[in-house]
C-alpha atoms as a PDB file:
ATOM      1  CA  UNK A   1     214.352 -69.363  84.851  1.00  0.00           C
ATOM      2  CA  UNK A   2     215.303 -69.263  88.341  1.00  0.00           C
ATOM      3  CA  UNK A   3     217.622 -66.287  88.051  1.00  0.00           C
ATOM      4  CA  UNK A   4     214.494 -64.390  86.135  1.00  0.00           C
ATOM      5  CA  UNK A   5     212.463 -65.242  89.242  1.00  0.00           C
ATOM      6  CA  UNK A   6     215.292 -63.485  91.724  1.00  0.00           C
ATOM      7  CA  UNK A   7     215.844 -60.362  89.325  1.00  0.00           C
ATOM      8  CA  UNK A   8     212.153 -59.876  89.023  1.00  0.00           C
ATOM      9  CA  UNK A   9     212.219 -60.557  92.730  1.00  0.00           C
ATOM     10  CA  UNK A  10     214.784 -57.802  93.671  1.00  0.00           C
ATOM     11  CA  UNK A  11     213.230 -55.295  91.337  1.00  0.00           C
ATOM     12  CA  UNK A  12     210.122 -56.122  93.119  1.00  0.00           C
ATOM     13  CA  UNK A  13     211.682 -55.516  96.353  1.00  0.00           C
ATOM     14  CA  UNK A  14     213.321 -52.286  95.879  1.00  0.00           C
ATOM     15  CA  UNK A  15     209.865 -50.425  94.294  1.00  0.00           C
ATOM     16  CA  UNK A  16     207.741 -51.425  97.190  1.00  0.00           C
ATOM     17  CA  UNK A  17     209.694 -49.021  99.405  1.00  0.00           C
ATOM     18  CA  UNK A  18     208.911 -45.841  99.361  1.00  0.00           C
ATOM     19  CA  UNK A  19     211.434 -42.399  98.970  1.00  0.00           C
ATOM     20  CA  UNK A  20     209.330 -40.292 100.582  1.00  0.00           C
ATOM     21  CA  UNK A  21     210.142 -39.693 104.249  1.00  0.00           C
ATOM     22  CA  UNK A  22     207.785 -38.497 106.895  1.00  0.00           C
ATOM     23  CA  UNK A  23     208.470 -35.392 108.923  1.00  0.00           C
ATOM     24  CA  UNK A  24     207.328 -35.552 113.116  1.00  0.00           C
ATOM     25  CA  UNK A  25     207.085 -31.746 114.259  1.00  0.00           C
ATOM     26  CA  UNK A  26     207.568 -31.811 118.236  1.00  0.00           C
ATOM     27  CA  UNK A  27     206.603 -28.690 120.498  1.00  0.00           C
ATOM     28  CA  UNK A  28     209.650 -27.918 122.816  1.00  0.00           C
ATOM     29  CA  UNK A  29     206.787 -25.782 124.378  1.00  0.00           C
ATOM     30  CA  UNK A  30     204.401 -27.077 127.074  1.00  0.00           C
ATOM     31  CA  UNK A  31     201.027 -25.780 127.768  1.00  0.00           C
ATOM     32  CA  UNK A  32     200.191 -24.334 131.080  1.00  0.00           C
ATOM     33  CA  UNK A  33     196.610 -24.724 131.903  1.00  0.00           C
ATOM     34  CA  UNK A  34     195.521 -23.269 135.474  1.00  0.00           C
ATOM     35  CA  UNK A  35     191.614 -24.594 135.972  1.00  0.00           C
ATOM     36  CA  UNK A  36     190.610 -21.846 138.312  1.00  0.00           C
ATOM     37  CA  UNK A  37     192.261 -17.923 138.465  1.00  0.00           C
ATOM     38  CA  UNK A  38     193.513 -16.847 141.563  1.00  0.00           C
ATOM     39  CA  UNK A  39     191.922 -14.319 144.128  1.00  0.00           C
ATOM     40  CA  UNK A  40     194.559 -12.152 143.443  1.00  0.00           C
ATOM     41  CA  UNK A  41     194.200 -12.383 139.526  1.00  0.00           C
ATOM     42  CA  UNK A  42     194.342  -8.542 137.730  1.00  0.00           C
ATOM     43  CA  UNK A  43     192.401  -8.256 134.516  1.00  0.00           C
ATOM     44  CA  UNK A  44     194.741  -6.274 132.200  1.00  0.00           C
ATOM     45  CA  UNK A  45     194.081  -4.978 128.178  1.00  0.00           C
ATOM     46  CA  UNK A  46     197.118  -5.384 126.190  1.00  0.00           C
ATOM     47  CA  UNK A  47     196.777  -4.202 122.482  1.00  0.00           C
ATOM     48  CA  UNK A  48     192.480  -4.597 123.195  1.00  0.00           C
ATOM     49  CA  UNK A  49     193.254  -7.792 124.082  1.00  0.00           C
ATOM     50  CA  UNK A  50     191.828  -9.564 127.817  1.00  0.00           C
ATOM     51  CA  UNK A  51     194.574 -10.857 129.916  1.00  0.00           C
ATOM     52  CA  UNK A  52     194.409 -12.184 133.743  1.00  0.00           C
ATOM     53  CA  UNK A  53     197.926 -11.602 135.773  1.00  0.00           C
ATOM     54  CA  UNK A  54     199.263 -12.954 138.799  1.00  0.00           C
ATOM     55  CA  UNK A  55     202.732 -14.366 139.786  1.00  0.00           C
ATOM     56  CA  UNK A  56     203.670 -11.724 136.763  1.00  0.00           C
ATOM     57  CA  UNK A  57     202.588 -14.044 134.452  1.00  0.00           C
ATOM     58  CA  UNK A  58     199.805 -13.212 131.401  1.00  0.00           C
ATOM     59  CA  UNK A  59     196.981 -15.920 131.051  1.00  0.00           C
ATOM     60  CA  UNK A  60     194.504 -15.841 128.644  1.00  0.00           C
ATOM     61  CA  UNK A  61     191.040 -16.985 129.334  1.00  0.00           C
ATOM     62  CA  UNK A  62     190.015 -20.249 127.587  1.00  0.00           C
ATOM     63  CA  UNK A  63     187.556 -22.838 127.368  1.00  0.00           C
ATOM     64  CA  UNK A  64     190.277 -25.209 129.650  1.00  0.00           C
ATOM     65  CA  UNK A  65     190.954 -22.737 132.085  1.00  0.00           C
ATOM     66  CA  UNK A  66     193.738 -20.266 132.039  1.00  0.00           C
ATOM     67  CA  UNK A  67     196.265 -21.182 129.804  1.00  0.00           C
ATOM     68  CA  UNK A  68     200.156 -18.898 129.973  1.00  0.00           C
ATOM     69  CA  UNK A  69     200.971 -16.623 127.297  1.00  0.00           C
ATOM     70  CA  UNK A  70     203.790 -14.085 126.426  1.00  0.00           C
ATOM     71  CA  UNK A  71     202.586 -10.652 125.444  1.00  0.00           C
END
């Protein structure tokens, strides 16, 4: 009896885990948000798209503040 209680044990055991794995996705890319656009900012259309440059840098207007972007 005892060896039916560690078999049924074990089997026990090895369903409760789980083959499924989880995947984390990371960004390697941080976020530049700039509150308040400088004097100096230049309102440029790219493709009828709004862009603010300084620094010669592209921003794009949100509802954060300026955040960068690659055109």
């Amino acid at each position: 009896m005892r060896t039916y209680f560690l078999i049924f044990g074990i089997v026990i055991l090895y369903s409760a885990t789980s083959c499924v794995s989880g995947v984390a996705v990371k960004s390697a890319h941080t976020i530049t948000v700039v509150k308040v656009a400088p004097k100096h900012h230049k309102i440029v259309i790219v493709k009828g798209k709004r862009y603010y440059f300084w620094n010669g840098k592209h921003y794009k207007k949100t509802k954060k503040g300026y955040t960068f972007v690659r055109v």
